[in-house]
PDB file of N, CA and C in Angstrom:
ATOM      1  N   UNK A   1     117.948  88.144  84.301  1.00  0.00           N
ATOM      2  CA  UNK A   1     118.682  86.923  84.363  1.00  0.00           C
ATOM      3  C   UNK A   1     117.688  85.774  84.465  1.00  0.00           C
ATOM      4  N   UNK A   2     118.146  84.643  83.871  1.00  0.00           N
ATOM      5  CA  UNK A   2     116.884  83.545  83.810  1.00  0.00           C
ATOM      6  C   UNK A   2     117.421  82.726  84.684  1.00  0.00           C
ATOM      7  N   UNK A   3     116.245  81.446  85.528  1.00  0.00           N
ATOM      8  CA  UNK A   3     116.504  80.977  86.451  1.00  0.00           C
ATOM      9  C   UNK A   3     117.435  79.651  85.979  1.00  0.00           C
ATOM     10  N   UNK A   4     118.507  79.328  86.612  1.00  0.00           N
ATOM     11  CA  UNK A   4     119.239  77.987  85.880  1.00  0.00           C
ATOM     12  C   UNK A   4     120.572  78.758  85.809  1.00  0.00           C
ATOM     13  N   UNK A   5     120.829  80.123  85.357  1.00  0.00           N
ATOM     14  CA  UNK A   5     122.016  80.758  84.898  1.00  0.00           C
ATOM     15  C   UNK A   5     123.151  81.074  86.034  1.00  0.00           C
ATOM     16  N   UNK A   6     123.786  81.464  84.837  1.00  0.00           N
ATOM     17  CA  UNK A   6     124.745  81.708  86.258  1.00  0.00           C
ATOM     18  C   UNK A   6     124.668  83.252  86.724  1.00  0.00           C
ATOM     19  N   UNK A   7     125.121  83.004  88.295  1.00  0.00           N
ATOM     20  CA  UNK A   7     124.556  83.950  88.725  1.00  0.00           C
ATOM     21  C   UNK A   7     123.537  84.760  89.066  1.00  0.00           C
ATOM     22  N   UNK A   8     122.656  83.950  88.596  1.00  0.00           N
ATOM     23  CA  UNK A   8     121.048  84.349  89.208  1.00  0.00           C
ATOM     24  C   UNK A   8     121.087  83.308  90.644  1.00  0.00           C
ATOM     25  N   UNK A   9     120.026  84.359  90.918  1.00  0.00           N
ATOM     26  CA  UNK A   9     119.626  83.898  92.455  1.00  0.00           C
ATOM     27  C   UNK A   9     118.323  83.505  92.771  1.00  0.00           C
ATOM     28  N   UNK A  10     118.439  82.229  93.570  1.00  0.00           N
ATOM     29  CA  UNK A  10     117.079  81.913  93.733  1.00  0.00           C
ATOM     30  C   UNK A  10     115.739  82.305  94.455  1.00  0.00           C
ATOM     31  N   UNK A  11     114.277  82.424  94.017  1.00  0.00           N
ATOM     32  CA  UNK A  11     113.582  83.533  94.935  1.00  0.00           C
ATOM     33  C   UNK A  11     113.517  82.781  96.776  1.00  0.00           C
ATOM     34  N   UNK A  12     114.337  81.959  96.725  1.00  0.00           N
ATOM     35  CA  UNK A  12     114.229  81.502  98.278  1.00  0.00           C
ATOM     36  C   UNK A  12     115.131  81.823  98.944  1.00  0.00           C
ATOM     37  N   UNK A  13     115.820  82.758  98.385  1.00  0.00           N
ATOM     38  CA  UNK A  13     116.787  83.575  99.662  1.00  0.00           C
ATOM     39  C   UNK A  13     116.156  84.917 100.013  1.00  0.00           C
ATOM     40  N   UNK A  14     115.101  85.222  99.363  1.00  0.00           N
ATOM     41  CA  UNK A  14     114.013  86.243  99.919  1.00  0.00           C
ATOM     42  C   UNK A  14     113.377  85.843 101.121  1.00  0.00           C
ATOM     43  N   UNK A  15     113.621  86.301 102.006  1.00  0.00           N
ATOM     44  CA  UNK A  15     113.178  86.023 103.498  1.00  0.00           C
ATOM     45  C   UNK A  15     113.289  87.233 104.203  1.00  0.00           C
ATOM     46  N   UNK A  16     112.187  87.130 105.319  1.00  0.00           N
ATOM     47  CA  UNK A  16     111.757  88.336 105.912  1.00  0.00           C
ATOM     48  C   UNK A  16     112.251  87.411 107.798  1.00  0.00           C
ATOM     49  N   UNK A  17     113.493  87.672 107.923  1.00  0.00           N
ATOM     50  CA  UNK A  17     114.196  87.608 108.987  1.00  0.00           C
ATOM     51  C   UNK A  17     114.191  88.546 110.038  1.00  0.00           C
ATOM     52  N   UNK A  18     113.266  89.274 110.238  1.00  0.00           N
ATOM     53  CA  UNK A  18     113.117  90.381 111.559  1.00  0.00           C
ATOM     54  C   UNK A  18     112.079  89.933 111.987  1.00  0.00           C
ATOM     55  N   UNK A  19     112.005  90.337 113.253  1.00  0.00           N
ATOM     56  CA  UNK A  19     110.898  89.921 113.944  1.00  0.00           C
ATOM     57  C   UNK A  19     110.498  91.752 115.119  1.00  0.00           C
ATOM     58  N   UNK A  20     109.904  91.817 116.055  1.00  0.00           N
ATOM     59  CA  UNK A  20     109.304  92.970 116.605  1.00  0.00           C
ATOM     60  C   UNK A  20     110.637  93.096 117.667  1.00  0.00           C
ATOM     61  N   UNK A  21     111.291  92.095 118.014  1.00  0.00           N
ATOM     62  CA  UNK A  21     111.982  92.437 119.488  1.00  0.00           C
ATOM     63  C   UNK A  21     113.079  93.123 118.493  1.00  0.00           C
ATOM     64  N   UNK A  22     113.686  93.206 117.041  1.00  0.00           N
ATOM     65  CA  UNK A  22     114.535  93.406 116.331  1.00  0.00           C
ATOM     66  C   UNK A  22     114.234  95.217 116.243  1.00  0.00           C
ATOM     67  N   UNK A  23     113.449  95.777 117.418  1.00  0.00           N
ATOM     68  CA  UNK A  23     113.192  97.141 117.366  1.00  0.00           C
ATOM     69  C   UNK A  23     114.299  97.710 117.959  1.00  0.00           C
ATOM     70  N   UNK A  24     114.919  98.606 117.228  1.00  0.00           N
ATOM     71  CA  UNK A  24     116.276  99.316 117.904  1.00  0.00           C
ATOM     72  C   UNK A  24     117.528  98.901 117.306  1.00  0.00           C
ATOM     73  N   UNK A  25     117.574  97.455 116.255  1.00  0.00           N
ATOM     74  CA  UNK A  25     118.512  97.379 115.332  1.00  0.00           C
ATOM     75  C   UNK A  25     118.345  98.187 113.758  1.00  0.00           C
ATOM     76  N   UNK A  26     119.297  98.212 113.064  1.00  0.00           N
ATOM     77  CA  UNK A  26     119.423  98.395 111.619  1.00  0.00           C
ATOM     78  C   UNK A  26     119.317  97.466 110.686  1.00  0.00           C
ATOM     79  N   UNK A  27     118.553  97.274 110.171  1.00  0.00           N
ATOM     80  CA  UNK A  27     117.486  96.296 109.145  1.00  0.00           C
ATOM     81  C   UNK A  27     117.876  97.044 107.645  1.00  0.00           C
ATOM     82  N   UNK A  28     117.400  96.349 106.833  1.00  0.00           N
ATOM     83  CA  UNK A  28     117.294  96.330 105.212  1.00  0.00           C
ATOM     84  C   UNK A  28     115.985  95.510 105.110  1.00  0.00           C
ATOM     85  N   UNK A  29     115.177  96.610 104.072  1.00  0.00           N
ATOM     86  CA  UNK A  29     113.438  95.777 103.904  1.00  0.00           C
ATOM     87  C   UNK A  29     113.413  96.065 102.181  1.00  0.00           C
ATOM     88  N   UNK A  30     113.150  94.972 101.464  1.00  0.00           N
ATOM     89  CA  UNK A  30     112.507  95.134 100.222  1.00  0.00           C
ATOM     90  C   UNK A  30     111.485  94.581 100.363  1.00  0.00           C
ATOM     91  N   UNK A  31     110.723  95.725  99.997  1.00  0.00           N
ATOM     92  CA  UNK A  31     109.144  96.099  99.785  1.00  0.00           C
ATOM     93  C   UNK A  31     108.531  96.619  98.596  1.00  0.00           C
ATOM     94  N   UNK A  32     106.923  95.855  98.093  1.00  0.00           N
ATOM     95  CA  UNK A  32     106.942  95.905  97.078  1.00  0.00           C
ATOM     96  C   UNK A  32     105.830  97.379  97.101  1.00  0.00           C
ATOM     97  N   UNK A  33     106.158  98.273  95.383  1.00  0.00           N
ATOM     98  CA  UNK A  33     105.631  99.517  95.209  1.00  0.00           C
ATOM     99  C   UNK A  33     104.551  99.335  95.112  1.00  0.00           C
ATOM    100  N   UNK A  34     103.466 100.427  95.494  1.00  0.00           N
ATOM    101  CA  UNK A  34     101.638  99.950  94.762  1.00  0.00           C
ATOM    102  C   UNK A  34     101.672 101.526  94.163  1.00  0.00           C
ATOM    103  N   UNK A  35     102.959 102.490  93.602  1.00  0.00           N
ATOM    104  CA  UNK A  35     102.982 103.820  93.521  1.00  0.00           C
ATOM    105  C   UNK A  35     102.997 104.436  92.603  1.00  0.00           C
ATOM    106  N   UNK A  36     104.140 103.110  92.097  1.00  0.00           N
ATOM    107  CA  UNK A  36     105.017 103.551  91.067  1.00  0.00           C
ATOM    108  C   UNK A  36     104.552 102.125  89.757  1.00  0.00           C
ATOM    109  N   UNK A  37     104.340 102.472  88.497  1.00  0.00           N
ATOM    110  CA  UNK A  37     104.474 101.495  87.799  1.00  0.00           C
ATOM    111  C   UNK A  37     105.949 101.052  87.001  1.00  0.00           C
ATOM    112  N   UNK A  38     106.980 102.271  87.362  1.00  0.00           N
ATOM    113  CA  UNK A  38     108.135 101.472  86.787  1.00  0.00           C
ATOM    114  C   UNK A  38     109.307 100.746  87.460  1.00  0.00           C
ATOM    115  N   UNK A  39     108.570 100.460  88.695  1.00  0.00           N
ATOM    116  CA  UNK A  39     109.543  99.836  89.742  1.00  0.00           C
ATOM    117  C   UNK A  39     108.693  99.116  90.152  1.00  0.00           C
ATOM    118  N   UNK A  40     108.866  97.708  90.451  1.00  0.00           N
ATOM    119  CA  UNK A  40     108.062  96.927  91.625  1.00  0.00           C
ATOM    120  C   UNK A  40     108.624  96.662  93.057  1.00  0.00           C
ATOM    121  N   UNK A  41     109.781  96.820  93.134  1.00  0.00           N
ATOM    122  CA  UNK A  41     110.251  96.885  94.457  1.00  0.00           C
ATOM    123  C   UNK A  41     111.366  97.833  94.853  1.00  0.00           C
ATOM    124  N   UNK A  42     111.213  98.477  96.002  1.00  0.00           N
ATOM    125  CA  UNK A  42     112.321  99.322  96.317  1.00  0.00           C
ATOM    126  C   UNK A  42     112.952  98.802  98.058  1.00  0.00           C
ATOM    127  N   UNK A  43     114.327  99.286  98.174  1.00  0.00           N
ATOM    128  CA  UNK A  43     114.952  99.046  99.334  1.00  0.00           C
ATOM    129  C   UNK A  43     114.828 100.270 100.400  1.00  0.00           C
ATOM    130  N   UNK A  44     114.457 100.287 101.954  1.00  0.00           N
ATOM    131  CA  UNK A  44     115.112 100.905 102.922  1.00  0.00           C
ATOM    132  C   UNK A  44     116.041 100.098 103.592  1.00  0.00           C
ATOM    133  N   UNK A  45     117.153 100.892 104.017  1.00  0.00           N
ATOM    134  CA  UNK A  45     117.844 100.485 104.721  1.00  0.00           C
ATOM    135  C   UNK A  45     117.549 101.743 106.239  1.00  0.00           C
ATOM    136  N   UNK A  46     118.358 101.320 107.124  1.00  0.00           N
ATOM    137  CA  UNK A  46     117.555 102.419 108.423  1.00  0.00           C
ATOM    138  C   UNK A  46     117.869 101.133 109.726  1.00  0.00           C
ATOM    139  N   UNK A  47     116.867 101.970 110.778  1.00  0.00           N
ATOM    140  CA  UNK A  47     116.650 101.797 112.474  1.00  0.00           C
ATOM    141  C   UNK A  47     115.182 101.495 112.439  1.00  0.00           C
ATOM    142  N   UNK A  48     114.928 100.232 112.869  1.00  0.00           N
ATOM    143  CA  UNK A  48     113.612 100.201 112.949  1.00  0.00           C
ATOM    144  C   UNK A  48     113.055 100.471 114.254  1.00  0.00           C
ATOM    145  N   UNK A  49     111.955 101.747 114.093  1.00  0.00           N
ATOM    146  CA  UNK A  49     111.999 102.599 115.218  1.00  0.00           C
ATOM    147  C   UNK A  49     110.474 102.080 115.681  1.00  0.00           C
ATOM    148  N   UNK A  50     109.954 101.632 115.126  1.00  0.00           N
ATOM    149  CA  UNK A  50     108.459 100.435 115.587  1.00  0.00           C
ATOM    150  C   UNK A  50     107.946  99.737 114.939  1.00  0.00           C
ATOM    151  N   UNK A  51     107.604  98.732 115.108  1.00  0.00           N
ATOM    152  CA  UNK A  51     106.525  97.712 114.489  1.00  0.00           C
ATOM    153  C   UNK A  51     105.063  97.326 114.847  1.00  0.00           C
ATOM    154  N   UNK A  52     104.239  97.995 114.610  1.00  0.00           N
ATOM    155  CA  UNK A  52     103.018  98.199 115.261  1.00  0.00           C
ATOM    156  C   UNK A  52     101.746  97.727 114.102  1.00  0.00           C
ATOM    157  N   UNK A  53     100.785  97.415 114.649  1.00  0.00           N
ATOM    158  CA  UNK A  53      99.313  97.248 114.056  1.00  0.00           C
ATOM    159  C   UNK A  53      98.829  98.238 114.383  1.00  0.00           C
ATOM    160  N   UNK A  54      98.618  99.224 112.874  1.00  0.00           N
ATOM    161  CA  UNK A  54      97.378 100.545 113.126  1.00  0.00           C
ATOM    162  C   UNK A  54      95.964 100.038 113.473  1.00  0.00           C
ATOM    163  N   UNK A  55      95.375 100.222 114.343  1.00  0.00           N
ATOM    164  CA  UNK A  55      93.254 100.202 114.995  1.00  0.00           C
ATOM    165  C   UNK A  55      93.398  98.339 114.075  1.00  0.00           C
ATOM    166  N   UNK A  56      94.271  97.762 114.810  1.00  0.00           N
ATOM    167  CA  UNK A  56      94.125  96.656 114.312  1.00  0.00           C
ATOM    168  C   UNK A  56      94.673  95.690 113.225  1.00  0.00           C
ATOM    169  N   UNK A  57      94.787  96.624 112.053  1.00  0.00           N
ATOM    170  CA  UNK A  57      94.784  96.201 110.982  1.00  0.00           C
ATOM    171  C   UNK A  57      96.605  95.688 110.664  1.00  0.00           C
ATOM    172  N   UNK A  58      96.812  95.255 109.559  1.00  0.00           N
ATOM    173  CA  UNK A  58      98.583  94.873 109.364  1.00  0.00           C
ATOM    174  C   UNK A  58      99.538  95.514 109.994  1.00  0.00           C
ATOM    175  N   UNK A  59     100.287  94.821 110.128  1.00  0.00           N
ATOM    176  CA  UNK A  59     101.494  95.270 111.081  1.00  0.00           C
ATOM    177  C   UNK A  59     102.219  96.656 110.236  1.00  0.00           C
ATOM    178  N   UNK A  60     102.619  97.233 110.286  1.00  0.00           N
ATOM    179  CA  UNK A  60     103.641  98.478 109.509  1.00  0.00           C
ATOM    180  C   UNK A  60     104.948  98.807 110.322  1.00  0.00           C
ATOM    181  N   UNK A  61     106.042  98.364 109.607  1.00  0.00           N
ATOM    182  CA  UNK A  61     107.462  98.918 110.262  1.00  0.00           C
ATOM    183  C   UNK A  61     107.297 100.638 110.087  1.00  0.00           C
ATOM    184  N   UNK A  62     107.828 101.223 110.998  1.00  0.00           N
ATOM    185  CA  UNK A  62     108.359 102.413 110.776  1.00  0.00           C
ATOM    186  C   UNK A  62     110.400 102.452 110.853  1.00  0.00           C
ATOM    187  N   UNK A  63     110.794 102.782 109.796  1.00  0.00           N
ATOM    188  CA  UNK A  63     112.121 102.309 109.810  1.00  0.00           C
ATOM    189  C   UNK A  63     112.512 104.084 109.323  1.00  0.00           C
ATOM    190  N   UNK A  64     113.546 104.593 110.094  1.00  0.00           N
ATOM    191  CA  UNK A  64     114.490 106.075 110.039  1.00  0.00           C
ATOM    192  C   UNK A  64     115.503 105.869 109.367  1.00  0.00           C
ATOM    193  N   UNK A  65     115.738 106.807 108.149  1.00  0.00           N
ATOM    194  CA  UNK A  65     116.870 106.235 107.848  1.00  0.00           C
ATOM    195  C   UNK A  65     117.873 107.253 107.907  1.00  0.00           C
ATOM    196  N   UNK A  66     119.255 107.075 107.723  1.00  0.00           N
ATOM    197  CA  UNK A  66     120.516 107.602 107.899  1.00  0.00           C
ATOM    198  C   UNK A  66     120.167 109.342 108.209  1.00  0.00           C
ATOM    199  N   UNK A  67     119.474 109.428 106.797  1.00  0.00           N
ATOM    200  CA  UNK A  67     119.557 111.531 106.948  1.00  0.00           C
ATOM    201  C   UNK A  67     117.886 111.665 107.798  1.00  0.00           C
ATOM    202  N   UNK A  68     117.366 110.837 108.995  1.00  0.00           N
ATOM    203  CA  UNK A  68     116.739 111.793 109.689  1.00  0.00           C
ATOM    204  C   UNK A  68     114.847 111.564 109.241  1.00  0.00           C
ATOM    205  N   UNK A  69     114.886 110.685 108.161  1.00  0.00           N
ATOM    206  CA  UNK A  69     113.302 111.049 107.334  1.00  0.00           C
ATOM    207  C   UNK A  69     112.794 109.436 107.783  1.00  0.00           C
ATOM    208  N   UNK A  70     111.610 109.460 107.926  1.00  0.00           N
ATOM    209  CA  UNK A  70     111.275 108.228 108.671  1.00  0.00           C
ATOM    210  C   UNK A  70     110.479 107.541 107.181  1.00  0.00           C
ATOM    211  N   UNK A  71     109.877 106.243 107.381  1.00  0.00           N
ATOM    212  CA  UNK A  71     109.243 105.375 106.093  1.00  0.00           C
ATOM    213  C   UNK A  71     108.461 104.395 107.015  1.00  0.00           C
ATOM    214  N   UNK A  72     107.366 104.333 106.264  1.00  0.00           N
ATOM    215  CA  UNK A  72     106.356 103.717 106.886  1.00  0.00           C
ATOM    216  C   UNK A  72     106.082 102.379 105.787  1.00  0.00           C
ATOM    217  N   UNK A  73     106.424 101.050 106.555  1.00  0.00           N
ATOM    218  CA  UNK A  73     105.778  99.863 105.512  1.00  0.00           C
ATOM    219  C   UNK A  73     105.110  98.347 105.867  1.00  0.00           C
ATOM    220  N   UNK A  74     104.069  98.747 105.007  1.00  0.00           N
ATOM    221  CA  UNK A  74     103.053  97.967 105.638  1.00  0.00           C
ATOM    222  C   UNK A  74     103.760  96.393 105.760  1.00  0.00           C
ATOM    223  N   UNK A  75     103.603  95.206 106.611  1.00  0.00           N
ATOM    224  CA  UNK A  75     104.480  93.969 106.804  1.00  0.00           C
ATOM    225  C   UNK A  75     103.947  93.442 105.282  1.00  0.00           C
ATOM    226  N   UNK A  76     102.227  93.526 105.080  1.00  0.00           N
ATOM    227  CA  UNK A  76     102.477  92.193 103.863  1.00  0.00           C
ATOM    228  C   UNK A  76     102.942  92.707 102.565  1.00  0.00           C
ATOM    229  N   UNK A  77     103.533  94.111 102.554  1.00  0.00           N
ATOM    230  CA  UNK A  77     104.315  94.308 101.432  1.00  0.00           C
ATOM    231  C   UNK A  77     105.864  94.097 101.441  1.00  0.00           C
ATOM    232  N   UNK A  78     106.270  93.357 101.965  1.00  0.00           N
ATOM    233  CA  UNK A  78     108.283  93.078 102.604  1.00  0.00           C
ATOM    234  C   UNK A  78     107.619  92.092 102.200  1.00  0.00           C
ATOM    235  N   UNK A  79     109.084  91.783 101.032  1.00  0.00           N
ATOM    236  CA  UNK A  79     109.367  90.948 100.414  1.00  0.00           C
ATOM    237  C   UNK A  79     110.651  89.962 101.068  1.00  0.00           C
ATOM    238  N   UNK A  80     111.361  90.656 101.550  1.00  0.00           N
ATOM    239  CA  UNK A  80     112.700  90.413 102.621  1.00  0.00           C
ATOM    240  C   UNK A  80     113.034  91.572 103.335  1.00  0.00           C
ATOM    241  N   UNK A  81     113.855  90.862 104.067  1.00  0.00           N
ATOM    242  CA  UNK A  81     114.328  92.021 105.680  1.00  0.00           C
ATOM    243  C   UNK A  81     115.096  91.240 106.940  1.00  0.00           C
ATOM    244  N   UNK A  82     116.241  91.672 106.993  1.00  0.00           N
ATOM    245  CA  UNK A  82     117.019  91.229 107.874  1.00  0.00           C
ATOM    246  C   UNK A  82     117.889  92.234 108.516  1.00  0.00           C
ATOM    247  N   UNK A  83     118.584  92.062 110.028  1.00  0.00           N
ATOM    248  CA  UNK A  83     119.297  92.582 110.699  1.00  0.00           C
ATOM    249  C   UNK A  83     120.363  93.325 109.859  1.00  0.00           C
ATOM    250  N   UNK A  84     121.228  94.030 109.745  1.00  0.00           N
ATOM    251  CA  UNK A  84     122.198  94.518 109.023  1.00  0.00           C
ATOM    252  C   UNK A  84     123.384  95.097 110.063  1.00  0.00           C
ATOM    253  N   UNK A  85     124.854  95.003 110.174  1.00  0.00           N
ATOM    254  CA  UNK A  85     125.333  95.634 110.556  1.00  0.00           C
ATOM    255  C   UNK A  85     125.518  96.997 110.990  1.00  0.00           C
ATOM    256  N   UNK A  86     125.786  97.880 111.999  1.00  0.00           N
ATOM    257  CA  UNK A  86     126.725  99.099 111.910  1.00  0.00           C
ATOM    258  C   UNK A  86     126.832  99.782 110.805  1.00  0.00           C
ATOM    259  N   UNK A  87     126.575 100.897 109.935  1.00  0.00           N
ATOM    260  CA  UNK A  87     127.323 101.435 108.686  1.00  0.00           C
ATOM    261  C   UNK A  87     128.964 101.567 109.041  1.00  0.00           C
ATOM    262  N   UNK A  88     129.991 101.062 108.560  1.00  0.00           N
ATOM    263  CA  UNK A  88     131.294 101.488 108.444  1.00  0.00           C
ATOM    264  C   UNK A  88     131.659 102.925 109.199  1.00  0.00           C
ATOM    265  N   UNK A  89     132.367 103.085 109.753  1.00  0.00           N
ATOM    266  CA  UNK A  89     132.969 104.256 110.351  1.00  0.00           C
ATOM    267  C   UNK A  89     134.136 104.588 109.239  1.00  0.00           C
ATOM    268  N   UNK A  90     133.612 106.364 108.528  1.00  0.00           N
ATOM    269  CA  UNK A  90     134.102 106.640 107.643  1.00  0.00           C
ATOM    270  C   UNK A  90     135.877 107.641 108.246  1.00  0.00           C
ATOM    271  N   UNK A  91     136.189 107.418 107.351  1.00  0.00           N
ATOM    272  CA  UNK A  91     137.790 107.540 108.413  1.00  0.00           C
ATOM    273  C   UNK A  91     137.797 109.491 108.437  1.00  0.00           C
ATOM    274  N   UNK A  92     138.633 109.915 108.856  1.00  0.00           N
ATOM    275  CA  UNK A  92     138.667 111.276 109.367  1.00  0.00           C
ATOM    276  C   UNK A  92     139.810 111.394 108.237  1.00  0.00           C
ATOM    277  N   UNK A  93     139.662 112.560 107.480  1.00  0.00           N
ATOM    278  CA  UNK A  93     139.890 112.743 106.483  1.00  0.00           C
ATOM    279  C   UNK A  93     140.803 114.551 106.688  1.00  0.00           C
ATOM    280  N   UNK A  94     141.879 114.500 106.750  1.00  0.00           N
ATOM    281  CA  UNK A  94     142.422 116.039 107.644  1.00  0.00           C
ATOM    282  C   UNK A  94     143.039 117.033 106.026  1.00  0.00           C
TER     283      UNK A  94
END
């Protein structure tokens, strides 16, 4: 989509809205790949279970997500990231 159109979005609603005390909520992080060349950015969604500087160096979220598998990402690759609700409570199904 080109910028001006409709329905495109502007790159200034990309914002990285978490901060460290945001440890123990459910976040959404797009972060960019250095892995893959046919993707440049991918999403976790998850629990951010720490935000720490390894022997110093950049900060790295560790964020768990839903089935149990943890993801490690370095801060100056988040592109955006903010608080996220609860997932929906899926109804009981008899």
């Amino acid at each position: 989509m080109r910028p001006g159109s409709p329905g495109a979005r502007p790159a200034a609603l990309l914002a990285v809205r978490i901060v460290p005390d945001d440890v123990g909520s459910r976040i959404t992080v797009r972060h960019r790949l250095h892995d893959d060349a046919t993707a440049a950015f991918t999403d976790v969604v998850g629990t951010l279970l720490s935000w720490d500087p390894p022997d110093g160096g950049d900060a790295v979220l560790r964020i768990e997500r839903r089935d149990g598998t943890t993801v490690d990402v370095p801060l100056p690759d988040v592109v955006a990231a903010k608080v996220v609700p609860p997932p929906p409570r899926r109804p009981n199904v008899r």
